[in-house]
C-alpha atoms as a PDB file:
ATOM      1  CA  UNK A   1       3.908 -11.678  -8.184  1.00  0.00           C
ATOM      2  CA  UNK A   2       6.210 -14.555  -8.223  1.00  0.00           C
ATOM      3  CA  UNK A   3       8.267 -13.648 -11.293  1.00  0.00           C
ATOM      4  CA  UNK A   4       8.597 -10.164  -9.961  1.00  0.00           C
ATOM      5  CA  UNK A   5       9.960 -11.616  -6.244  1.00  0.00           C
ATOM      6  CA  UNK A   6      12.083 -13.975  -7.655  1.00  0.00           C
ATOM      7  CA  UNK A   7      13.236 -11.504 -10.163  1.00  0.00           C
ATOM      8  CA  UNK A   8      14.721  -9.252  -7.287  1.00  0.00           C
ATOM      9  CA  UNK A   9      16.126 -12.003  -5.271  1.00  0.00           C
ATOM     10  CA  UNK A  10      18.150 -13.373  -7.710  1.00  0.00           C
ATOM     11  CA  UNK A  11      19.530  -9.900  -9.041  1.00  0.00           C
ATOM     12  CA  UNK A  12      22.478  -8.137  -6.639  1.00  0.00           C
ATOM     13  CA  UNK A  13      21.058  -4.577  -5.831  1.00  0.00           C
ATOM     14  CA  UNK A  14      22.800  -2.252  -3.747  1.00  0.00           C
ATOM     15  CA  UNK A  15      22.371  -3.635  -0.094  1.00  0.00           C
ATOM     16  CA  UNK A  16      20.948  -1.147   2.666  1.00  0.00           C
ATOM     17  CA  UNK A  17      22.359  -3.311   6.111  1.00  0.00           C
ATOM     18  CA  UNK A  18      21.801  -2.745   9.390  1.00  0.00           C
ATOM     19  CA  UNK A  19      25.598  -3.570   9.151  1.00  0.00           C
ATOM     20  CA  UNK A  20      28.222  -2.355  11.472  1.00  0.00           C
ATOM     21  CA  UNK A  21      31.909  -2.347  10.387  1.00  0.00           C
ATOM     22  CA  UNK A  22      33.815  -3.495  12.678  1.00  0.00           C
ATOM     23  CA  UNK A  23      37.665  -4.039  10.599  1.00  0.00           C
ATOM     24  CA  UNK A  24      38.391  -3.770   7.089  1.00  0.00           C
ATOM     25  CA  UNK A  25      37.455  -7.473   6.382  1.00  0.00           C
ATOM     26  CA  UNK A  26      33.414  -6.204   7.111  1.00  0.00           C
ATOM     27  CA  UNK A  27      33.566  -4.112   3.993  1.00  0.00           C
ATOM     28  CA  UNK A  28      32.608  -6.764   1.777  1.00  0.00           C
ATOM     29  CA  UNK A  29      29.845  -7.631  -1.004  1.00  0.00           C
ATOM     30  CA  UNK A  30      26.152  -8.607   0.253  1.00  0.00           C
ATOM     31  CA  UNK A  31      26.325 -11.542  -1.150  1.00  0.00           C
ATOM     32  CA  UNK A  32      29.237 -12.645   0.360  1.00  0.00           C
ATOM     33  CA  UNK A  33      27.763 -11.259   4.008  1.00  0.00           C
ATOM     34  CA  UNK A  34      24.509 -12.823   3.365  1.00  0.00           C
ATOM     35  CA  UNK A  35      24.791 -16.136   1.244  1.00  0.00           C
ATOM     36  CA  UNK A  36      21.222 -16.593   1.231  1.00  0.00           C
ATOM     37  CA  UNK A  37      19.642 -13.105   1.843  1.00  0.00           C
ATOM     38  CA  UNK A  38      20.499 -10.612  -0.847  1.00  0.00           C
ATOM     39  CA  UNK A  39      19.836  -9.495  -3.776  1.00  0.00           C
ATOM     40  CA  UNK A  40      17.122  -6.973  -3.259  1.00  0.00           C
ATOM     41  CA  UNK A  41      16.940  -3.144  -1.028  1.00  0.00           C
ATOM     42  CA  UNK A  42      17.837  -5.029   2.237  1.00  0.00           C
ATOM     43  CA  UNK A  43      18.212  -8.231   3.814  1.00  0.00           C
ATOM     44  CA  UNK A  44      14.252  -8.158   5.278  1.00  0.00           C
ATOM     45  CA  UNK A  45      12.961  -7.725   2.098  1.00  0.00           C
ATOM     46  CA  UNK A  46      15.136 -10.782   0.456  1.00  0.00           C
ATOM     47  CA  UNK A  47      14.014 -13.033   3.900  1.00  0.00           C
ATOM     48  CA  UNK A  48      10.491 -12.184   2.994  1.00  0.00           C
ATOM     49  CA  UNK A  49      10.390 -12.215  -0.885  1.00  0.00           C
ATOM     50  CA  UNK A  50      11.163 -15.893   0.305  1.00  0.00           C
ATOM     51  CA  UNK A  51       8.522 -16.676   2.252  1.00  0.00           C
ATOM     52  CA  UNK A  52       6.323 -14.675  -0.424  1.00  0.00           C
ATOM     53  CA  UNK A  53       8.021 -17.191  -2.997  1.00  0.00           C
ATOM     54  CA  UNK A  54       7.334 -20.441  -0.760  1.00  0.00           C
ATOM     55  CA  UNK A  55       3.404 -19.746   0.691  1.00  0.00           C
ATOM     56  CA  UNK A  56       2.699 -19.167  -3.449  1.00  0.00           C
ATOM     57  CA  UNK A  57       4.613 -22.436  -4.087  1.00  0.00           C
ATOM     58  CA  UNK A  58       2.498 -23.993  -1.618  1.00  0.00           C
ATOM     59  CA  UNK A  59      -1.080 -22.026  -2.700  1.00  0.00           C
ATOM     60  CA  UNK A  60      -0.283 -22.235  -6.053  1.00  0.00           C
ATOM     61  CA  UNK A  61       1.505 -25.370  -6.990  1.00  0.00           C
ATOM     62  CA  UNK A  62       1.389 -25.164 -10.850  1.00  0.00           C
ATOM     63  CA  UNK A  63       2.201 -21.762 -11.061  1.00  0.00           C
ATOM     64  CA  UNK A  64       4.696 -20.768 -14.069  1.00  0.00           C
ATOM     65  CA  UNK A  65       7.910 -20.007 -11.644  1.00  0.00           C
ATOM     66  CA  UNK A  66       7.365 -22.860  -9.144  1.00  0.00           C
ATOM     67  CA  UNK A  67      10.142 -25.003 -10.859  1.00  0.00           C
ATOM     68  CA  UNK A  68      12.448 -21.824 -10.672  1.00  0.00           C
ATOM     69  CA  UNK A  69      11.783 -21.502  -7.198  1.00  0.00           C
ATOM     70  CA  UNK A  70      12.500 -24.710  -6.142  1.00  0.00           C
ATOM     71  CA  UNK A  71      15.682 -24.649  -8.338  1.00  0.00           C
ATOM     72  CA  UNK A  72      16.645 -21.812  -6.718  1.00  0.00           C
ATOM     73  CA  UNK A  73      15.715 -22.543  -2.993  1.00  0.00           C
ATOM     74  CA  UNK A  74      18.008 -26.061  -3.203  1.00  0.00           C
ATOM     75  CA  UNK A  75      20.908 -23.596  -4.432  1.00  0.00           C
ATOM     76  CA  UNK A  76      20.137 -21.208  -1.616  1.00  0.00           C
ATOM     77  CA  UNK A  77      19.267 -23.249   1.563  1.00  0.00           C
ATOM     78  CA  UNK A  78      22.220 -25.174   1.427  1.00  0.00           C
ATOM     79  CA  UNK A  79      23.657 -25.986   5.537  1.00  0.00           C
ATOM     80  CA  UNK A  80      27.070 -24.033   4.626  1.00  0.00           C
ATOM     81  CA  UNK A  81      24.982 -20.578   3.417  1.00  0.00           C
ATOM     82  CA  UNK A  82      22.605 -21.099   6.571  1.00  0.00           C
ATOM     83  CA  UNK A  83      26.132 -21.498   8.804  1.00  0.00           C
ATOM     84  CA  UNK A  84      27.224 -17.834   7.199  1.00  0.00           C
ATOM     85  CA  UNK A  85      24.195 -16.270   7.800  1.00  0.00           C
ATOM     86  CA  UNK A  86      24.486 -17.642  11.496  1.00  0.00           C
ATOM     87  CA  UNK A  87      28.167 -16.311  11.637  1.00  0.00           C
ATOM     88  CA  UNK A  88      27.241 -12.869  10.966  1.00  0.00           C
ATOM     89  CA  UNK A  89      24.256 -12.832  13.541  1.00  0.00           C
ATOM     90  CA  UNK A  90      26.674 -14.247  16.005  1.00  0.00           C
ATOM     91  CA  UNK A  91      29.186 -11.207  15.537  1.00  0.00           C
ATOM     92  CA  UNK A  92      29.287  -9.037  18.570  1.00  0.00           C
ATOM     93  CA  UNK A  93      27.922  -6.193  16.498  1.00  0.00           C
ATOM     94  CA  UNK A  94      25.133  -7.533  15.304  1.00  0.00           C
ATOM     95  CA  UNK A  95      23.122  -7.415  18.384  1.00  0.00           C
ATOM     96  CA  UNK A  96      20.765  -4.847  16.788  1.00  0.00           C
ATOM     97  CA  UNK A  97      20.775  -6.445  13.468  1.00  0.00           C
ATOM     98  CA  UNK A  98      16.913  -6.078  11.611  1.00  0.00           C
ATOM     99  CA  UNK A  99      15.546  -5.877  15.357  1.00  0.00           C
ATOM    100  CA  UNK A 100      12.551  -6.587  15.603  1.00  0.00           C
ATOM    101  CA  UNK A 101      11.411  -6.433  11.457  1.00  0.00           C
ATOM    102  CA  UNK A 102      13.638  -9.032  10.103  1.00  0.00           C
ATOM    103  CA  UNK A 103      13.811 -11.258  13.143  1.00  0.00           C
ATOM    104  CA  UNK A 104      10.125 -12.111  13.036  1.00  0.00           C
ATOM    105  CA  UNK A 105      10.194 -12.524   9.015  1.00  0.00           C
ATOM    106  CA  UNK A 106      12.758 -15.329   9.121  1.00  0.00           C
ATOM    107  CA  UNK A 107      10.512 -16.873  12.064  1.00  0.00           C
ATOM    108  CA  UNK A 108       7.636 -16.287   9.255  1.00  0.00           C
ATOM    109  CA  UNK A 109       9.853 -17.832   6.530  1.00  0.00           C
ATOM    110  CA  UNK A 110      10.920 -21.025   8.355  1.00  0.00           C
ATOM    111  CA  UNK A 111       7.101 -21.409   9.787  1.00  0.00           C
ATOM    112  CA  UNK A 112       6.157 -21.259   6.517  1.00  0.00           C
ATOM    113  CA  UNK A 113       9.072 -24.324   5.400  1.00  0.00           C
ATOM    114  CA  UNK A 114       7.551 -25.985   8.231  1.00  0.00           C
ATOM    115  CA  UNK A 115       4.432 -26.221   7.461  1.00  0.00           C
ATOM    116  CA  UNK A 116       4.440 -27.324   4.172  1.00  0.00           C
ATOM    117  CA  UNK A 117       7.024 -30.199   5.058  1.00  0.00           C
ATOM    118  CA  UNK A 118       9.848 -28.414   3.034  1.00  0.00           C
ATOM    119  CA  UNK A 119      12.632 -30.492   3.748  1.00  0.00           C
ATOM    120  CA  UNK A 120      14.922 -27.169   3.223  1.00  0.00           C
ATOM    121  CA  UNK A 121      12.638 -26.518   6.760  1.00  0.00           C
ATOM    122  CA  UNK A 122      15.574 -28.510   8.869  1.00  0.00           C
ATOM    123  CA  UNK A 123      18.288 -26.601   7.070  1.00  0.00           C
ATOM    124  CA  UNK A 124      16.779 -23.222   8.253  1.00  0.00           C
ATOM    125  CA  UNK A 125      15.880 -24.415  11.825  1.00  0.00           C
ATOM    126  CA  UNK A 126      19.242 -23.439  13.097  1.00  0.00           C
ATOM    127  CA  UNK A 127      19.000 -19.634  12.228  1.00  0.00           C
ATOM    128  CA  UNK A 128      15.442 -19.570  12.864  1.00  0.00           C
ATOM    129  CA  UNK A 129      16.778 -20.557  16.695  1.00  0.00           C
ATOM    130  CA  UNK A 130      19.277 -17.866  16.919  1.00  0.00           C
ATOM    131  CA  UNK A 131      16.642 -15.371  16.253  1.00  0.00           C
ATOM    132  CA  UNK A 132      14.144 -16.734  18.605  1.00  0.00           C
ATOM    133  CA  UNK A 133      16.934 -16.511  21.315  1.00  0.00           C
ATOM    134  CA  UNK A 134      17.632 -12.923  20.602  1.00  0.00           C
ATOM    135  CA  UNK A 135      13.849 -12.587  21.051  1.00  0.00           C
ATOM    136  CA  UNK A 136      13.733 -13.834  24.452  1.00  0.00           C
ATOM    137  CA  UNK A 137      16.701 -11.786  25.536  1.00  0.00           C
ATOM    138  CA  UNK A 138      15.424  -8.015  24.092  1.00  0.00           C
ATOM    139  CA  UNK A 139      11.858  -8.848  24.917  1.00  0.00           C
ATOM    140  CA  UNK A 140      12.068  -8.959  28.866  1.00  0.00           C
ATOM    141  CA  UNK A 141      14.554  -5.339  28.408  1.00  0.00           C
ATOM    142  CA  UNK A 142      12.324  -3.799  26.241  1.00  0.00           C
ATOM    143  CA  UNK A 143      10.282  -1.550  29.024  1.00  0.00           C
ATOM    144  CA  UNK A 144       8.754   0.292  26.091  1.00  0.00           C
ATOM    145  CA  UNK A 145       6.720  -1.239  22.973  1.00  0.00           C
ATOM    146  CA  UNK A 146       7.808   0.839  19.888  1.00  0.00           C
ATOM    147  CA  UNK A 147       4.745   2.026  18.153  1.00  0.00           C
ATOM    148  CA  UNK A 148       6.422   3.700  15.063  1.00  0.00           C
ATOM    149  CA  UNK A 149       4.759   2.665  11.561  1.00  0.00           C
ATOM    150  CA  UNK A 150       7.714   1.781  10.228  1.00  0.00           C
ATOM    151  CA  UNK A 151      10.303  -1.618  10.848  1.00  0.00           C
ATOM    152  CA  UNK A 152      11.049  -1.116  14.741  1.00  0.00           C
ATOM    153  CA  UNK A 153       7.074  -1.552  15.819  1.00  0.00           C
ATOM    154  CA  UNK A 154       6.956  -4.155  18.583  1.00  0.00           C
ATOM    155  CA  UNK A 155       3.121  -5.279  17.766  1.00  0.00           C
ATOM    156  CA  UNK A 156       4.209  -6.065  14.331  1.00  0.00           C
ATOM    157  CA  UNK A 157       7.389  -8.391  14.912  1.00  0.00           C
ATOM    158  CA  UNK A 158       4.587 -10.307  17.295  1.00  0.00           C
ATOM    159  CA  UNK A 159       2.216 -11.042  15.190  1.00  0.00           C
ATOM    160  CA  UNK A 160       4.586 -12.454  12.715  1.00  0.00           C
ATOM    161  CA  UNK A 161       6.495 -13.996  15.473  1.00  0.00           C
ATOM    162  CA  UNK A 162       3.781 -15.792  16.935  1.00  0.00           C
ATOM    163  CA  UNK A 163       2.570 -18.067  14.645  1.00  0.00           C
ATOM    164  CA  UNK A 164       6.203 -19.408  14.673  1.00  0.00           C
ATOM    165  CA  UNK A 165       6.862 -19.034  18.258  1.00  0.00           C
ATOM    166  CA  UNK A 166       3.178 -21.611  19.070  1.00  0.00           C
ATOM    167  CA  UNK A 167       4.353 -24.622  17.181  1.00  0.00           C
ATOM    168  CA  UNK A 168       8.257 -24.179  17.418  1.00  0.00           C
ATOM    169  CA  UNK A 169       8.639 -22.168  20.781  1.00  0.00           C
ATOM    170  CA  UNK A 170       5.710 -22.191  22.990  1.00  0.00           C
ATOM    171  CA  UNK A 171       7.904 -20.721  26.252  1.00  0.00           C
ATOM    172  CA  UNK A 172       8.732 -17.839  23.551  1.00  0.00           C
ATOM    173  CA  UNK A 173       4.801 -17.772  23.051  1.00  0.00           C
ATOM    174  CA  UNK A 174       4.109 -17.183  26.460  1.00  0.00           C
ATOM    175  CA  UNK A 175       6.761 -14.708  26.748  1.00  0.00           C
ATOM    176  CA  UNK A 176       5.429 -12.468  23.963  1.00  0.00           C
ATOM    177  CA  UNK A 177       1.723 -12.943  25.510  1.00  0.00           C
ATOM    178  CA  UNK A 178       3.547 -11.776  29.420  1.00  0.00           C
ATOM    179  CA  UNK A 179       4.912  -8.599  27.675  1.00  0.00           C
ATOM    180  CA  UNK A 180       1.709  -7.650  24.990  1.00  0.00           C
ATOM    181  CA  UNK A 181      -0.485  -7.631  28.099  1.00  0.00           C
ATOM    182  CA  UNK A 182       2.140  -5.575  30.080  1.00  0.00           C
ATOM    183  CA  UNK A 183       2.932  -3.402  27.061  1.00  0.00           C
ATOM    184  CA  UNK A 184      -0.784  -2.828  25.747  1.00  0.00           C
ATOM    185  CA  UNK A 185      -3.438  -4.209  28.285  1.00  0.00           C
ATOM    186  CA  UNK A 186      -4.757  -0.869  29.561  1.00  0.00           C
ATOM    187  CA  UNK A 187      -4.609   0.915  26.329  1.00  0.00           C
ATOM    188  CA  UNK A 188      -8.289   2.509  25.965  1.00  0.00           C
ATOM    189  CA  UNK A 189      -9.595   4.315  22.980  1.00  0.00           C
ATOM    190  CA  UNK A 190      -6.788   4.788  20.930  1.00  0.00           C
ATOM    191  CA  UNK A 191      -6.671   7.892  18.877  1.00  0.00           C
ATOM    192  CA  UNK A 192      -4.762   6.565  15.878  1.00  0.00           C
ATOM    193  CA  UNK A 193      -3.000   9.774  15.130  1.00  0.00           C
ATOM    194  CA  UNK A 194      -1.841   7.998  11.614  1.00  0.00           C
ATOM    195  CA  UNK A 195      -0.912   7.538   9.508  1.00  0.00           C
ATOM    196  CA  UNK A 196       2.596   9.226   9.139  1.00  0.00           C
ATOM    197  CA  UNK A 197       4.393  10.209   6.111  1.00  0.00           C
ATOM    198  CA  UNK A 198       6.779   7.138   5.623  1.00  0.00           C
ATOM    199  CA  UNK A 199       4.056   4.105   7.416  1.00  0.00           C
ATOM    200  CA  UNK A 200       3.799   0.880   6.649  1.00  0.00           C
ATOM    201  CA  UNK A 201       1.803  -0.038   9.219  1.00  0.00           C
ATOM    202  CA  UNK A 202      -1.141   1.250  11.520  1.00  0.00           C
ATOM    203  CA  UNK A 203       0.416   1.540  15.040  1.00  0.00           C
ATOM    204  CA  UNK A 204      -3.334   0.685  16.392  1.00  0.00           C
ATOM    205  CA  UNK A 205      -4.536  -2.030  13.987  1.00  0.00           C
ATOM    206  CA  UNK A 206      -0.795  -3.999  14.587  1.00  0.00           C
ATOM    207  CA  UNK A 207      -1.421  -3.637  18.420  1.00  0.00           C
ATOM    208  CA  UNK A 208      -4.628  -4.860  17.863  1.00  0.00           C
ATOM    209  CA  UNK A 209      -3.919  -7.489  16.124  1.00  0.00           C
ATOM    210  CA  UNK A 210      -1.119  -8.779  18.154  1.00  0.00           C
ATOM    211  CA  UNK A 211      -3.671  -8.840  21.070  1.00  0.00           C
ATOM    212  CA  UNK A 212      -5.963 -11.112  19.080  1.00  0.00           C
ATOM    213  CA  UNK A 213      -3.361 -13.661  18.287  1.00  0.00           C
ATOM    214  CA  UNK A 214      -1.793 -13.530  21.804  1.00  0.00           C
ATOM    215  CA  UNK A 215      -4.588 -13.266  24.323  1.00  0.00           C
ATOM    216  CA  UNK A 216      -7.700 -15.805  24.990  1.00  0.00           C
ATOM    217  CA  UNK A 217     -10.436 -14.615  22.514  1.00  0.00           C
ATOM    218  CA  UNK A 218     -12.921 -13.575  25.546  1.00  0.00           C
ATOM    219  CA  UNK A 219      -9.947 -11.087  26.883  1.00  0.00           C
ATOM    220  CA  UNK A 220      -9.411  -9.752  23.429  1.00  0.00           C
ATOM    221  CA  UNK A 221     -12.969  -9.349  22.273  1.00  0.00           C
ATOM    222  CA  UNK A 222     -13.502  -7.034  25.580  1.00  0.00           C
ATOM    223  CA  UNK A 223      -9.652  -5.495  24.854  1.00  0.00           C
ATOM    224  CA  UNK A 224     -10.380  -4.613  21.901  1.00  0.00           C
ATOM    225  CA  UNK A 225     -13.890  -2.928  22.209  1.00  0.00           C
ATOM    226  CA  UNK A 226     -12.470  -0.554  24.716  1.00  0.00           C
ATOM    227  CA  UNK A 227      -9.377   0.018  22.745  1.00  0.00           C
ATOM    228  CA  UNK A 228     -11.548   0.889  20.022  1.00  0.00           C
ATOM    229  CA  UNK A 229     -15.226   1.352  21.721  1.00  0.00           C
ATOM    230  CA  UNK A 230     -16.633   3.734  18.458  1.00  0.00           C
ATOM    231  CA  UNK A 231     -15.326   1.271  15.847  1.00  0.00           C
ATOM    232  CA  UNK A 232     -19.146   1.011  14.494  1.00  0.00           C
ATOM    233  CA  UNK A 233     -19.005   4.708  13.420  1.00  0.00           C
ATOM    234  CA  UNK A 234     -16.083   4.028  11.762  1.00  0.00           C
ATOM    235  CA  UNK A 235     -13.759   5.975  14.659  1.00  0.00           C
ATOM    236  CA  UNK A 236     -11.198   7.270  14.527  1.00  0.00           C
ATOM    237  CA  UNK A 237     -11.287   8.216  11.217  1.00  0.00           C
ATOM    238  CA  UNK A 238      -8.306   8.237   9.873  1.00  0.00           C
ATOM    239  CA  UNK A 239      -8.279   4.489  10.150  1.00  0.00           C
ATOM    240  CA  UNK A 240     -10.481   4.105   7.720  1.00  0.00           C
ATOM    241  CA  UNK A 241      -9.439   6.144   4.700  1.00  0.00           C
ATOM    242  CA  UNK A 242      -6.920   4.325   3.160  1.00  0.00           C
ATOM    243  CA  UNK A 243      -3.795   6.477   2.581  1.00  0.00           C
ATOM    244  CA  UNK A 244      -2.579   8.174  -0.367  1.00  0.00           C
ATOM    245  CA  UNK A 245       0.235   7.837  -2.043  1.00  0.00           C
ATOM    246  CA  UNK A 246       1.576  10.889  -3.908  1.00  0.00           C
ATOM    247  CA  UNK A 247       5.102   9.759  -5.360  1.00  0.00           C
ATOM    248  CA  UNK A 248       5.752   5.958  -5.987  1.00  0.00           C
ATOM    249  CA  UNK A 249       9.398   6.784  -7.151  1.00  0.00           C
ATOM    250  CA  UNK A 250       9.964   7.881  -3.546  1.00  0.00           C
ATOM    251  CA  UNK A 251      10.814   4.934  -1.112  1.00  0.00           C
ATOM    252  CA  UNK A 252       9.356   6.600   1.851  1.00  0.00           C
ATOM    253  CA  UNK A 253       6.080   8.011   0.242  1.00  0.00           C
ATOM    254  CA  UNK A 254       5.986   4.937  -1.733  1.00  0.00           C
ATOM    255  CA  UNK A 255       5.797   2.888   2.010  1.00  0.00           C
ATOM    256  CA  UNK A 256       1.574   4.035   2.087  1.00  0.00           C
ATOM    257  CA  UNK A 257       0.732   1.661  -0.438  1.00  0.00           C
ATOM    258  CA  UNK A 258       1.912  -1.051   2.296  1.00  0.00           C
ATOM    259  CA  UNK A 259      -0.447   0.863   4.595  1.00  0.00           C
ATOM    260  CA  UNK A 260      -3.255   0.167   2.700  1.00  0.00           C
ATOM    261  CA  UNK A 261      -2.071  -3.451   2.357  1.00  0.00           C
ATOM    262  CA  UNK A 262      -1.353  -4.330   5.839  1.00  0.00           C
ATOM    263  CA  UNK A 263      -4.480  -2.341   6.607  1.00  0.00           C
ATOM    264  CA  UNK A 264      -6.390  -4.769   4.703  1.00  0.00           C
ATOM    265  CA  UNK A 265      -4.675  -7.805   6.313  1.00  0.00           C
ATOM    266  CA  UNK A 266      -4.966  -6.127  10.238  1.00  0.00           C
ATOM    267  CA  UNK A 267      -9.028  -5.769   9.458  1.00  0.00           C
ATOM    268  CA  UNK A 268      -9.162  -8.941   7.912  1.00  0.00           C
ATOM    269  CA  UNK A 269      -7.347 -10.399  10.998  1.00  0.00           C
ATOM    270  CA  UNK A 270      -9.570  -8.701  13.528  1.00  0.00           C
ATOM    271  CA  UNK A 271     -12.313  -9.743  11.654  1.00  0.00           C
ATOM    272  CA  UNK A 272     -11.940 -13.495  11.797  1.00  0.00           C
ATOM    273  CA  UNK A 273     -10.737 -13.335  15.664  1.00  0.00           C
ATOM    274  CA  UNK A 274     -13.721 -11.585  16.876  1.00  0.00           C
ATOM    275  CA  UNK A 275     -16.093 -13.854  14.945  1.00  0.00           C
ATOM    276  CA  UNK A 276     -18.300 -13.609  11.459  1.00  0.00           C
ATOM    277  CA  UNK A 277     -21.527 -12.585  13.541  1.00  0.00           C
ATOM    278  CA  UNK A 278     -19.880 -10.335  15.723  1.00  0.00           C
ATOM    279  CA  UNK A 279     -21.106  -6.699  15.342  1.00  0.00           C
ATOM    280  CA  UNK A 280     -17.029  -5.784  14.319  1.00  0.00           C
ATOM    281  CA  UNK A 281     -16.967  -8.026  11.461  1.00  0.00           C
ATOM    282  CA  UNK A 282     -18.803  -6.372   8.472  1.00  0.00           C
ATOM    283  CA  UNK A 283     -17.261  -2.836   9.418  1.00  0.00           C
ATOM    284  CA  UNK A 284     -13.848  -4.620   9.747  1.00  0.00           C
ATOM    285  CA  UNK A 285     -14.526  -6.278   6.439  1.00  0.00           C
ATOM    286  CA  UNK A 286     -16.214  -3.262   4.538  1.00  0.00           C
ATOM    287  CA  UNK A 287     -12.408  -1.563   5.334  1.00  0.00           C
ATOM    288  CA  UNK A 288     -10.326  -3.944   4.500  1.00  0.00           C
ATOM    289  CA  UNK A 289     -11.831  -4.328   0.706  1.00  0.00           C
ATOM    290  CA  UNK A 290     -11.584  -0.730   0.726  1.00  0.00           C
ATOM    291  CA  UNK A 291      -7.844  -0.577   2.334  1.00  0.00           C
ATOM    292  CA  UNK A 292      -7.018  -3.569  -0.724  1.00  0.00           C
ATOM    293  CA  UNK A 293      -8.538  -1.918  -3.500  1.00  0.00           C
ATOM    294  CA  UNK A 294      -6.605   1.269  -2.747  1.00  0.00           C
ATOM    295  CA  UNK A 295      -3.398  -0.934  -2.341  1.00  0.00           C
ATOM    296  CA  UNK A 296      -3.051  -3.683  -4.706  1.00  0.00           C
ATOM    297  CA  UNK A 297      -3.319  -2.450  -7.789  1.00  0.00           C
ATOM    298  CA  UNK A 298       0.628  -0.429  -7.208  1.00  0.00           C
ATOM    299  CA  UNK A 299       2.320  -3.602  -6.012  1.00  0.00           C
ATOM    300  CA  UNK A 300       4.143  -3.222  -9.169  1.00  0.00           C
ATOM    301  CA  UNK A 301       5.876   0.019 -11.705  1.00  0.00           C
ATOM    302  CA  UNK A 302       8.401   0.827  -9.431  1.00  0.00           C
ATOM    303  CA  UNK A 303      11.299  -0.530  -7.442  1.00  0.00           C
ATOM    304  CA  UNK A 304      10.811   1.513  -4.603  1.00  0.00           C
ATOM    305  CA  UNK A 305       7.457  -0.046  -3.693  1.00  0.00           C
ATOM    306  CA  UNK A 306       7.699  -3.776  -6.039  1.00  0.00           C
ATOM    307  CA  UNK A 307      10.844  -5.072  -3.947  1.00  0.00           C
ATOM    308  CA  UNK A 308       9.092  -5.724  -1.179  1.00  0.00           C
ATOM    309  CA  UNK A 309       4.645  -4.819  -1.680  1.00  0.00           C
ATOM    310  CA  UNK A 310       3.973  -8.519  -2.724  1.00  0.00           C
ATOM    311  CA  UNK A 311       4.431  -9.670   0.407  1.00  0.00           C
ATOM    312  CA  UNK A 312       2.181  -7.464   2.064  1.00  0.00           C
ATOM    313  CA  UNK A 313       0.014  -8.109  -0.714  1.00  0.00           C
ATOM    314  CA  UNK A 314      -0.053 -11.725  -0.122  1.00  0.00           C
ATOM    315  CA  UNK A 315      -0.602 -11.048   3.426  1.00  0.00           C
ATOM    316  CA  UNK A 316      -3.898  -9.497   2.889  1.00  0.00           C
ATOM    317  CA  UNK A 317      -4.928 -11.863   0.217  1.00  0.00           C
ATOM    318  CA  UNK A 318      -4.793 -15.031   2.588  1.00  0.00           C
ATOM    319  CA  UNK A 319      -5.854 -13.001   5.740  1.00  0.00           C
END
């Protein structure tokens, strides 16, 4: 997985940006927008084949592209690159920019520097701050959690969020816990109408799991087993049949395979938050081997899907 991440990162593809023009001297290359971040579809994926690149440096320390990595990474994370990255973010029309998707990966990426003492951690700190600002300004507006399967779901960018937000922001912490329980505290048997044709992720598993890593575990345990009270039966359904995928060559289509992936990390999640002997745990755990099964074997063969599956990959893996 590592030589096909780094691979992508260090090749210029076309960039897809959430990128407003705003004169003449916007119209210019990704990587002279985004110093650090390009190289692959769009600047999320390139912030999170990243942290994909640094949590198997970490797990894997005598892995065959670790010294690539690291040569890379001291090219990349350099204080002038971060201070161009920062520029753009800080350009009045970038207020919108990867809301909420690649906010909460750069929070995962710099957790992840963080915790494995990277010195390149400090370098990244700066940027990680600007994007924990913007998420205590949109969090308090937004009146309505997005529950899409795609980038803009709210559930989603907290979880990932969160594990930065604890060690790094704990007021930001709080702030996502004030607005999951106004947001999702009286949802009660959730149909899970999913998934739809371009998801990533399951609307109700993400909500779920945001729950579980921002509530006390007594309030989510009895959350959760009205949000889903017929989970035993394995209910609703279409939960737990993982997706399939009919067209890898199509970006969209080719987004299931995630599905299955971050399926498999969301049940894995739920699994260890409610507890090994709880009655959840082996249905939670029978679908996620299922969910990863179905999934991993089509993290790579095609662009579409390999630029940025990995990651969800690794997500489920270390779940």
């Amino acid at each position: 997985m590592a030589g096909i991440a780094l691979g992508h990162v260090t090749r210029e593809y076309p960039h897809k940006l959430d990128h407003v023009l705003a004169g003449d001297d916007d119209a210019r290359t990704p990587r002279s927008l985004h110093p650090i971040f390009f190289g692959s579809f769009d600047w999320h994926s390139c912030v999170h084949g990243w942290w994909l690149l640094f949590r198997l440096a970490r797990l894997f320390p005598g892995h065959a592209n670790v010294a690539a990595t690291r040569s890379l990474a001291a090219s990349s994370f350099t204080a002038d690159k971060v201070a161009a990255e920062r520029a753009y973010l800080a350009r009045p029309e970038s207020g919108g920019f990867e809301r909420p998707y690649g906010w909460a990966w750069l929070l995962m990426l710099h957790a992840e520097l963080a915790d494995a003492a990277n010195p390149l951690a400090a370098d990244l700190e700066p940027l990680a701050r600007d994007f924990a600002g913007l998420f205590h300004a949109h969090l308090p507006r937004l009146t309505y959690p997005i529950r899409t399967g795609a980038h803009g779901n709210t559930a989603f960018a907290l979880v990932l969020a969160s594990q930065w937000a604890l060690v790094h922001d704990p007021a930001l912490f709080t702030l996502m816990a004030t607005r999951a329980r106004t947001w999702y505290e009286n949802d009660r048997a959730a149909q899970a109408w999913e998934p739809d044709g371009d998801a990533f992720l399951s609307p109700a598993l993400v909500e779920a799991l945001a729950m579980a890593r921002l509530l006390p575990a007594d309030d989510f345990t009895a959350w959760f087993r009205a949000f889903l009270p017929d989970l035993a039966h394995q209910q609703p359904a279409s939960l737990f049949s993982p997706a399939h995928v009919s067209d890898r060559g199509d970006g969209k289509i080719a987004h299931l395979d995630g599905l299955n992936l971050s399926r498999a990390w969301a049940f894995r999640g739920l699994a260890a938050a409610l507890g090994p002997l709880s009655r959840e745990a082996p249905v939670l755990l029978a679908a996620a081997d299922a969910h990863l099964a179905a999934g991993l074997p089509h993290i790579a063969g095609d662009y579409a899907g390999e630029h940025w599956l990995a990651s969800f990959a690794l997500l489920a893996l270390a779940a």
